[in-house]
Protein backbone atom coordinates (compact mmCIF):
# COMPACT_ATOMS: atom_id res chain seq x y z
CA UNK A 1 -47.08 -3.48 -6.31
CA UNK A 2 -45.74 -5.00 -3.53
CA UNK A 3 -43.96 -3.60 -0.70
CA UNK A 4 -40.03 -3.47 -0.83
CA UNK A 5 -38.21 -5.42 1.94
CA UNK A 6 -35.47 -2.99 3.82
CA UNK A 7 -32.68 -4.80 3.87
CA UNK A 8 -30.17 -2.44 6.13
CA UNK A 9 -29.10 -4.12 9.40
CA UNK A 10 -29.97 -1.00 10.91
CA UNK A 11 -32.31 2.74 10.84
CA UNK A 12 -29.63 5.13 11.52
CA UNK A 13 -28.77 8.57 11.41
CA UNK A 14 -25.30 10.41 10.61
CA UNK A 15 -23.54 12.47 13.22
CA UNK A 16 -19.77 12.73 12.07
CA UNK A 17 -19.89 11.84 8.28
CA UNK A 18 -22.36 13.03 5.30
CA UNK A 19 -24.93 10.30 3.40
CA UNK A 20 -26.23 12.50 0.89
CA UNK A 21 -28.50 10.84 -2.51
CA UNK A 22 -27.72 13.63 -5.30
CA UNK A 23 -29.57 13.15 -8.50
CA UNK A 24 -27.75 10.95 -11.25
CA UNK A 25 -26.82 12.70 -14.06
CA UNK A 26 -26.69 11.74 -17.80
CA UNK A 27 -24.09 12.79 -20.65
CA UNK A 28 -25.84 16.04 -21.49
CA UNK A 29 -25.95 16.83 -17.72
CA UNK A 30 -29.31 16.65 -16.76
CA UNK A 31 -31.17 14.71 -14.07
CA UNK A 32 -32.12 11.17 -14.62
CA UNK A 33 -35.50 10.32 -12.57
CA UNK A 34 -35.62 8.16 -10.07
CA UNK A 35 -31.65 7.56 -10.23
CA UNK A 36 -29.56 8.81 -7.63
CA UNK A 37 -25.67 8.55 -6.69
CA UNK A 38 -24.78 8.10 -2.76
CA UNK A 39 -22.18 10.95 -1.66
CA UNK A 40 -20.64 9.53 1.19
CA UNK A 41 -18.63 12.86 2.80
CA UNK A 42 -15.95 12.61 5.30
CA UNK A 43 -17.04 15.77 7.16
CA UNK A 44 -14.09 16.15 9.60
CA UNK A 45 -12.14 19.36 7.60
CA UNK A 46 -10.26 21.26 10.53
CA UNK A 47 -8.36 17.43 10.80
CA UNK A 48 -7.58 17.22 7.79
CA UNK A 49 -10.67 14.59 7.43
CA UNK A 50 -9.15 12.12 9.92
CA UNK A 51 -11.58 9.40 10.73
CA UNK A 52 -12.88 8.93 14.28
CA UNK A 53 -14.13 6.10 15.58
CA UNK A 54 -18.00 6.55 15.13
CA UNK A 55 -16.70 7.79 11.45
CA UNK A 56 -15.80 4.52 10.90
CA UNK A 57 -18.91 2.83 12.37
CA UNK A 58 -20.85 5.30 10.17
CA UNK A 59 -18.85 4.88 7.01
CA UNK A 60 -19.68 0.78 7.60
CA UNK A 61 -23.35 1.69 7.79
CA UNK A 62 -23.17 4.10 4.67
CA UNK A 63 -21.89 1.90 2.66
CA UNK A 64 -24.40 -0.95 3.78
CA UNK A 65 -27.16 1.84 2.90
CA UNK A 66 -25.41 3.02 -0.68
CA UNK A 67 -25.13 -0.41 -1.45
CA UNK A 68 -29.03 -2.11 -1.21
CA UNK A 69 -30.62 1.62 -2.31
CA UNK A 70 -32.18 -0.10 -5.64
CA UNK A 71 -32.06 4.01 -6.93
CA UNK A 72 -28.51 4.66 -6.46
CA UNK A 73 -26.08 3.68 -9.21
CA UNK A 74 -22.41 4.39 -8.08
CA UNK A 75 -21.44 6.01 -4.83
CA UNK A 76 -18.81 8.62 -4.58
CA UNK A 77 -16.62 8.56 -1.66
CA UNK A 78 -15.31 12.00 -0.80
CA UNK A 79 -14.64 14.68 1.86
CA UNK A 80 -15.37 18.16 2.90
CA UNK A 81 -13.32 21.17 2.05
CA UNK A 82 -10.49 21.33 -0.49
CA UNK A 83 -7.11 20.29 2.00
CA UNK A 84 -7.58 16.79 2.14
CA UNK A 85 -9.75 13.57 1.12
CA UNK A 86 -8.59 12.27 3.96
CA UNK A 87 -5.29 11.58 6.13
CA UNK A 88 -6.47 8.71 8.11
CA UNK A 89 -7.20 7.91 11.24
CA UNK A 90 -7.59 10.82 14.06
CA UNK A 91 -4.14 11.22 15.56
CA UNK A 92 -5.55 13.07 18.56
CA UNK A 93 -7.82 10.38 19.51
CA UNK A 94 -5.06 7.38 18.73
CA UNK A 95 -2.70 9.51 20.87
CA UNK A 96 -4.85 10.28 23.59
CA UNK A 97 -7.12 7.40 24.19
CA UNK A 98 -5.50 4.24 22.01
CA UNK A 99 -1.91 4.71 22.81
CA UNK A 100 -0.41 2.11 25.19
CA UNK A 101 -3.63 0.21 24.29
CA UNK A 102 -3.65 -3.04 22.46
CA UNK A 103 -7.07 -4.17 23.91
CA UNK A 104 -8.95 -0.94 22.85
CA UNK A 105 -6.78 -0.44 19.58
CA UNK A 106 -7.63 -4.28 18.85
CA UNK A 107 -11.37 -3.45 19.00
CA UNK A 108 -10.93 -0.30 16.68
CA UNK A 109 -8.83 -2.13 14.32
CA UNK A 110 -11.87 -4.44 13.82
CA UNK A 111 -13.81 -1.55 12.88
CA UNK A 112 -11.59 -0.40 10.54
CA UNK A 113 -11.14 -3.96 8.73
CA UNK A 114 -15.04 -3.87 8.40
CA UNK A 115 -14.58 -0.22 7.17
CA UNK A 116 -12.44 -1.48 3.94
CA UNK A 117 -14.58 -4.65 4.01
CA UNK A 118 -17.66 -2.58 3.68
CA UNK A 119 -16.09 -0.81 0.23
CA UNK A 120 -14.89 -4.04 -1.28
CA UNK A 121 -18.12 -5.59 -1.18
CA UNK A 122 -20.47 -2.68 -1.99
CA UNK A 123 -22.99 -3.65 -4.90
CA UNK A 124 -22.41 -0.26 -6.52
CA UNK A 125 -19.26 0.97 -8.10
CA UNK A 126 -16.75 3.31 -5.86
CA UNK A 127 -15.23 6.34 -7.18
CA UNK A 128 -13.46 7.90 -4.68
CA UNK A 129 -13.12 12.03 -5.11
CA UNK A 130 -9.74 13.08 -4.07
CA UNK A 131 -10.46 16.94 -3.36
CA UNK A 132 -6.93 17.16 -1.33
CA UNK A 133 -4.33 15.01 0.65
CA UNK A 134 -4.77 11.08 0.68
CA UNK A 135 -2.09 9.84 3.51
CA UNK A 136 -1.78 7.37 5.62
CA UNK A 137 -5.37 5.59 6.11
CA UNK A 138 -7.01 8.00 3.60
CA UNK A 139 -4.68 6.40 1.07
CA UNK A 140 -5.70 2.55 2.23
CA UNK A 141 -9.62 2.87 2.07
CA UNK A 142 -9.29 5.55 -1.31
CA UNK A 143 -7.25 2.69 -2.92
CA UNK A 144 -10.25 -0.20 -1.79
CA UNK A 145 -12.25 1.73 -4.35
CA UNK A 146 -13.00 1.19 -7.69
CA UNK A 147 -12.11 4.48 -9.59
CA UNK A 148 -10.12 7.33 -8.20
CA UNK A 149 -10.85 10.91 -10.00
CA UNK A 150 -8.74 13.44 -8.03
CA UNK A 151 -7.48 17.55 -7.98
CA UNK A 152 -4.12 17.64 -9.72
CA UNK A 153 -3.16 19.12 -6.24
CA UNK A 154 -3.80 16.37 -4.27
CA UNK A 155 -0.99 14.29 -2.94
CA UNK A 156 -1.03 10.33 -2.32
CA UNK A 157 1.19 8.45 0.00
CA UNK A 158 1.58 6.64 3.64
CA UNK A 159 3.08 7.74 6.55
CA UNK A 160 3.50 4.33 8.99
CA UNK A 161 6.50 4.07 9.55
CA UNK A 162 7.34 7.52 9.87
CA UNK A 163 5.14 8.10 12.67
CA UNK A 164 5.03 4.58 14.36
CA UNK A 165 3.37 2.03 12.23
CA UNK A 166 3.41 0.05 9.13
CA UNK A 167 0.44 0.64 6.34
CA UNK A 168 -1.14 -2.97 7.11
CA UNK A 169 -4.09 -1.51 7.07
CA UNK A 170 -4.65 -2.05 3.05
CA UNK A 171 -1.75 -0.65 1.51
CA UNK A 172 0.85 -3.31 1.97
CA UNK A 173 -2.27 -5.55 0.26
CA UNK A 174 -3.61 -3.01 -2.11
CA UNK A 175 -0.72 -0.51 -3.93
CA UNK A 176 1.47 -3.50 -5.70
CA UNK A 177 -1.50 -4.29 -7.48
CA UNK A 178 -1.57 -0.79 -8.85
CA UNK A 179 2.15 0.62 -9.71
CA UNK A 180 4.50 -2.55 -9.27
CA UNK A 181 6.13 -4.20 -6.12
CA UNK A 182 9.20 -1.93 -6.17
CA UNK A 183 7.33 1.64 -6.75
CA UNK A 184 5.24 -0.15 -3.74
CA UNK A 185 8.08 -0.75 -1.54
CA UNK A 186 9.31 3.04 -1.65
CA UNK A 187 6.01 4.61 -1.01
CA UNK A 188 5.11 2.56 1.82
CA UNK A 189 8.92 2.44 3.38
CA UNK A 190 10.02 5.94 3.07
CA UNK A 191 7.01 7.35 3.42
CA UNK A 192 7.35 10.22 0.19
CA UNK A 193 4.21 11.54 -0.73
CA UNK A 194 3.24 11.20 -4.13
CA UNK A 195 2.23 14.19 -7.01
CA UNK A 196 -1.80 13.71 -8.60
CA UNK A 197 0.34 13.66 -11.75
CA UNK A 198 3.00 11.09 -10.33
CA UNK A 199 0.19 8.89 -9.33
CA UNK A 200 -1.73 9.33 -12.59
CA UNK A 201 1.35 8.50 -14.59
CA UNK A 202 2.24 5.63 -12.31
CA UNK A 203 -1.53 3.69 -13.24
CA UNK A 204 -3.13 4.08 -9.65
CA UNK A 205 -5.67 6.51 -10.20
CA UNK A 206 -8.28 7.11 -12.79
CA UNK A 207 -8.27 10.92 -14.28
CA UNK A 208 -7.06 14.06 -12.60
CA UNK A 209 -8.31 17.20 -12.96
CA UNK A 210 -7.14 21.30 -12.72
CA UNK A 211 -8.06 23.04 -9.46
CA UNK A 212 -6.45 26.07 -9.05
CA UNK A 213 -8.17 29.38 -11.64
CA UNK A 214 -5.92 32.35 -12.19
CA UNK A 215 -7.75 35.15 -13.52
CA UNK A 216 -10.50 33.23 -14.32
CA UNK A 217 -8.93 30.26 -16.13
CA UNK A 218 -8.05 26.88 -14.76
CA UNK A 219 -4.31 26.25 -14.79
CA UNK A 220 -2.07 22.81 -14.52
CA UNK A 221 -0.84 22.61 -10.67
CA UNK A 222 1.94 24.81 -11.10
CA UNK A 223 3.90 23.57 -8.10
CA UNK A 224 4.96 20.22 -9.88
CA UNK A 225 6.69 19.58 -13.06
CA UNK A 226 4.41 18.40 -15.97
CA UNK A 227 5.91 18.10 -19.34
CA UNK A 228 8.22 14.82 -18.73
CA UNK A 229 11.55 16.23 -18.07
CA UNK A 230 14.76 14.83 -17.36
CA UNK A 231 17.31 14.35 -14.59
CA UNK A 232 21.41 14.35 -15.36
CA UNK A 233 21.01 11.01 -15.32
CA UNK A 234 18.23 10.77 -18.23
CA UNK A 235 15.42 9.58 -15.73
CA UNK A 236 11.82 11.33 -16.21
CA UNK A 237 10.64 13.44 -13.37
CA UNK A 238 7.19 14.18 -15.17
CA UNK A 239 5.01 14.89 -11.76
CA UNK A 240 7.17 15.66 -9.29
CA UNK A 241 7.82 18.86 -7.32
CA UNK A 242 9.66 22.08 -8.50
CA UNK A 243 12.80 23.10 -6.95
CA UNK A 244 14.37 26.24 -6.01
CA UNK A 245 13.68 29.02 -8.10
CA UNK A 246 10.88 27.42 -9.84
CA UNK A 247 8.33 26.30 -6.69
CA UNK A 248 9.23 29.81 -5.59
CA UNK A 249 7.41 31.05 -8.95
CA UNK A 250 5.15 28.46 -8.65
CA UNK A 251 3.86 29.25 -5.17
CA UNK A 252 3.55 32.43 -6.07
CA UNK A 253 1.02 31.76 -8.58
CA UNK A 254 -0.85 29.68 -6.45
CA UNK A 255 -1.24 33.00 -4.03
CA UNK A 256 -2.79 34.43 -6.79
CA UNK A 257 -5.10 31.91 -7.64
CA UNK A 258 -8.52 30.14 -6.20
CA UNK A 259 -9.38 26.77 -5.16
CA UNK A 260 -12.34 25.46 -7.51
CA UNK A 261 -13.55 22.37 -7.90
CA UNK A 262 -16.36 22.22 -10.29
CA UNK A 263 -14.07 20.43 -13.09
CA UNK A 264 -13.61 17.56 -10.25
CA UNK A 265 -17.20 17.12 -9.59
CA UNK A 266 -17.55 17.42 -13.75
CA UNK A 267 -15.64 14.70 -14.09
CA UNK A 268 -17.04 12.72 -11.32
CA UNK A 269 -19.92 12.69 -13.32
CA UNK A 270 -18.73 12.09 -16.54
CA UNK A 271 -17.27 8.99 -15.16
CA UNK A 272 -20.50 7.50 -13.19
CA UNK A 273 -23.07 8.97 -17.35
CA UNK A 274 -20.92 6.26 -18.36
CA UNK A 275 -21.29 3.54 -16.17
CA UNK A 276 -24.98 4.50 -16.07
CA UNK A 277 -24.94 2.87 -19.74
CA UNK A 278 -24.07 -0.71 -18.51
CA UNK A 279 -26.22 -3.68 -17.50
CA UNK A 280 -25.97 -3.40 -13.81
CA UNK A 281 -25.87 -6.97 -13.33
CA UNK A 282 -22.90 -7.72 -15.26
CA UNK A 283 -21.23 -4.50 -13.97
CA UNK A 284 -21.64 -5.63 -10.64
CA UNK A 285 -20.43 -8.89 -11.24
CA UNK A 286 -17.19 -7.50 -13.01
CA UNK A 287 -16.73 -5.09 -10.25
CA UNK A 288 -16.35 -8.61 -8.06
CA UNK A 289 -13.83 -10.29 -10.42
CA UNK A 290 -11.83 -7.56 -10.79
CA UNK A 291 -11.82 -6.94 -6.70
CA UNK A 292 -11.10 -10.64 -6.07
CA UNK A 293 -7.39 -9.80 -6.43
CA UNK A 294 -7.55 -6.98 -3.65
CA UNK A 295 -9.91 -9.60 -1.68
CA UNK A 296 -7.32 -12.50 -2.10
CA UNK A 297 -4.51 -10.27 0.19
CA UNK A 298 -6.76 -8.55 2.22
CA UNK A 299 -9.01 -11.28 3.25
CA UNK A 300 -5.56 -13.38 4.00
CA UNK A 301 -4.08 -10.90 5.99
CA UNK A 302 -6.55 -8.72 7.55
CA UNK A 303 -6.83 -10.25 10.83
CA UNK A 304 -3.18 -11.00 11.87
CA UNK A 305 -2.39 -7.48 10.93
CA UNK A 306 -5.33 -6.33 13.11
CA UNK A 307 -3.69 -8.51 15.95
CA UNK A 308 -0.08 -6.83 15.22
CA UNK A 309 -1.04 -3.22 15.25
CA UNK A 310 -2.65 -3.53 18.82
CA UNK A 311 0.24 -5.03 20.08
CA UNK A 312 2.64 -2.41 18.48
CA UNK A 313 0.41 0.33 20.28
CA UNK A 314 2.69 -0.34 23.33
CA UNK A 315 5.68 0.31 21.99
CA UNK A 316 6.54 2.08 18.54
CA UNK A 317 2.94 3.36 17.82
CA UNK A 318 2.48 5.13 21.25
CA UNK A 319 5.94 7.09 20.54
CA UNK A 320 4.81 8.05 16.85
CA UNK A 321 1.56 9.17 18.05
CA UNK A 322 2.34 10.93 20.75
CA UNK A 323 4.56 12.68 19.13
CA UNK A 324 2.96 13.56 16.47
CA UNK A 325 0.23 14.75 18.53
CA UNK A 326 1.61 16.81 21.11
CA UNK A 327 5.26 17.59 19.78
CA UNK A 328 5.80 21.05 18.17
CA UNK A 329 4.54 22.09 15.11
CA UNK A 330 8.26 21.93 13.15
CA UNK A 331 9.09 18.50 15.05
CA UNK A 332 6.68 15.41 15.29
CA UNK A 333 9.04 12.84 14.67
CA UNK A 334 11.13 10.75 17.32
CA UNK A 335 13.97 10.98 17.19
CA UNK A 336 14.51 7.85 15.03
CA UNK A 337 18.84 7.40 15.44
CA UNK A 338 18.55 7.86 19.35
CA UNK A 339 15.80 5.56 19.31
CA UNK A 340 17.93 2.73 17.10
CA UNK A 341 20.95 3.73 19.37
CA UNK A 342 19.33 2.39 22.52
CA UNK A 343 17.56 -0.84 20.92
CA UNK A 344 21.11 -1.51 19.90
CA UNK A 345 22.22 -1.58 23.98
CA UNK A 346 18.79 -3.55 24.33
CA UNK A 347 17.25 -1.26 26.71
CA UNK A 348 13.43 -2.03 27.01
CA UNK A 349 10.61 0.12 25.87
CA UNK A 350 9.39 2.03 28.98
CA UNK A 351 8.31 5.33 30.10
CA UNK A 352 12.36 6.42 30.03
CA UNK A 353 12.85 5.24 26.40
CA UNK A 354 9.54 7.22 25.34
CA UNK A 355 10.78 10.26 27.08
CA UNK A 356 14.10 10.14 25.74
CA UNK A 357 13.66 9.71 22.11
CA UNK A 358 10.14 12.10 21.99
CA UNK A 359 10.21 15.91 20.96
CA UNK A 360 7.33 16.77 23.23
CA UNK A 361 9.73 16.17 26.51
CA UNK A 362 12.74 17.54 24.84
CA UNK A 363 11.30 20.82 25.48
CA UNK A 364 10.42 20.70 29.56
């Protein structure tokens, strides 16, 4: 037989992510041999699975790896824990090392755009696991993959320019394609975090899934409504959060409950015993078509939005960061009519304006 040509750039190891090959499994749940899926694990839990800097550079590489492994047939992109898939990149280190910036952020930034790069063009089919919170960044490389299976009790959304940026970073590209340009505009503008079941019944993700056992039975998230209600004014609010009364009942339930996630992994694999079935030649190739029309904005844009969000680090990103970062836990926001007050008077971003406007100097 002759000897297989590696065809990875590089011989790495993993310091701040997880590359694990688990066995492929067919319908009946057993153990194909030889056939393997790649779990690529954020592994960053007590940050709600922000991504560092050499998570990124690792991610690249895992993907490279997933991607020529002749054994593996899908790869499932996932996290540790049960908070959060992932809630993009690590606050701490953009506040305290990229803030105020733009040449280092610019550099990082390329990373990243290789990062999303690296899931568009992986040979293998993507399913990303949402076992908690997509935000931000999370949201922008879950939504580069093919298939999204999440917890009903995860949440979806973006949080730019809440907290000092806009979500260039694959969203603006990525989410019309998914729910419509106005449902688009909303999420990435105001920054309200979507349901599992909003998102489900809004076409951007695949299947969800029940999480939360009471008394030893999985139960619908019981913190959202789910039986496609309506508002005085006749509008559905299928998936979205209780009020009053009821998310008081509803949390109170979820005290009683546990976190279990066996039905998401179940259907994880479900999803990949089926694609198993499929020449993987011609699922490859549709995997390409149908990612051409995430490929036509993000290729177009990628760059000159790389360029913009170094620059911004000097002004509206540093505030938002820094903020976030080292305000107090109930207030990591600037102090957004303040801010718009003195751009109005056309003072200059400086030290002064940051001070001003920031909650962490509000309480010297």
């Amino acid at each position: 037989m002759t000897k297989l040509i590696n065809h990875n750039i590089v011989n790495h190891s993993y310091t701040d992510i997880l590359f694990e090959k688990r066995p492929c499994l067919d319908k009946d749940g057993t153990s194909v041999q030889g056939l393997f899926n790649a779990w690529i694990i954020l592994n960053n839990p007590q940050q709600y699975n922000s991504y560092t800097t050499q998570a990124v550079k690792e991610i690249i590489l895992a993907f490279g790896e997933a991607s020529n492994d002749r054994s593996v047939v899908a790869v499932v992109f996932t996290a540790a824990g049960d908070k959060a898939f992932c809630t993009g990149g690590n606050t701490k280190e953009y506040a305290e090392y990229y803030s105020g910036n733009p040449q280092e952020y610019s550099q990082y930034m390329r990373l990243f755009n290789d990062m999303v790069s690296a899931i568009l063009k992986c040979e293998k089919p993507v399913i990303c696991r949402v076992n908690g919170m997509r935000i931000g960044g999370g949201q922008e490389i879950g939504m580069a993959c093919d298939f999204t299976v999440a917890s009903d009790l995860a949440r979806f959304g973006q949080a730019g320019p809440k907290h000092g940026s806009a979500a260039i970073g694959g969203a603006t590209d990525f989410l019309h394609l998914y729910v419509g340009v106005e449902r688009a505009m909303m999420s990435l503008t105001l920054c309200e975090p979507w349901t599992a079941h909003q998102a489900y019944y809004f076409g951007m993700i695949t299947d969800i899934v029940p999480a939360l056992k009471v008394d030893g039975n999985f139960i619908p998230n019981p913190l959202v409504v789910i039986d496609r209600q309506t508002d005085e004014f006749g509008k559905i609010v299928f998936g979205t959060m209780k009020k009053g009364a009821a998310m008081k009942a509803g949390k109170e339930i979820m005290e009683k409950g546990i976190l279990d996630l066996s039905k998401l992994d179940e259907s994880v694999n479900q999803l990949i015993s089926k694609l198993l079935y499929t020449f993987p030649n011609c699922l490859a190739k549709t995997l390409t078509e149908v990612r051409k029309k995430k490929l036509e904005h993000w290729d177009k844009n990628k760059e000159s939005s790389r360029e913009w969000l170094a620059l911004n680090m000097v002004t509206e990103a540093k505030a938002g960061f820094k903020a976030f970062n080292d305000g107090p836990k109930n207030d990591r926001e600037v102090n957004f009519i303040k801010l718009r007050q003195l751009l109005a008077e056309g003072k200059e971003w400086n030290d002064e304006m940051h001070k001003s406007i920031s909650p962490q100097f509000q309480q010297l």
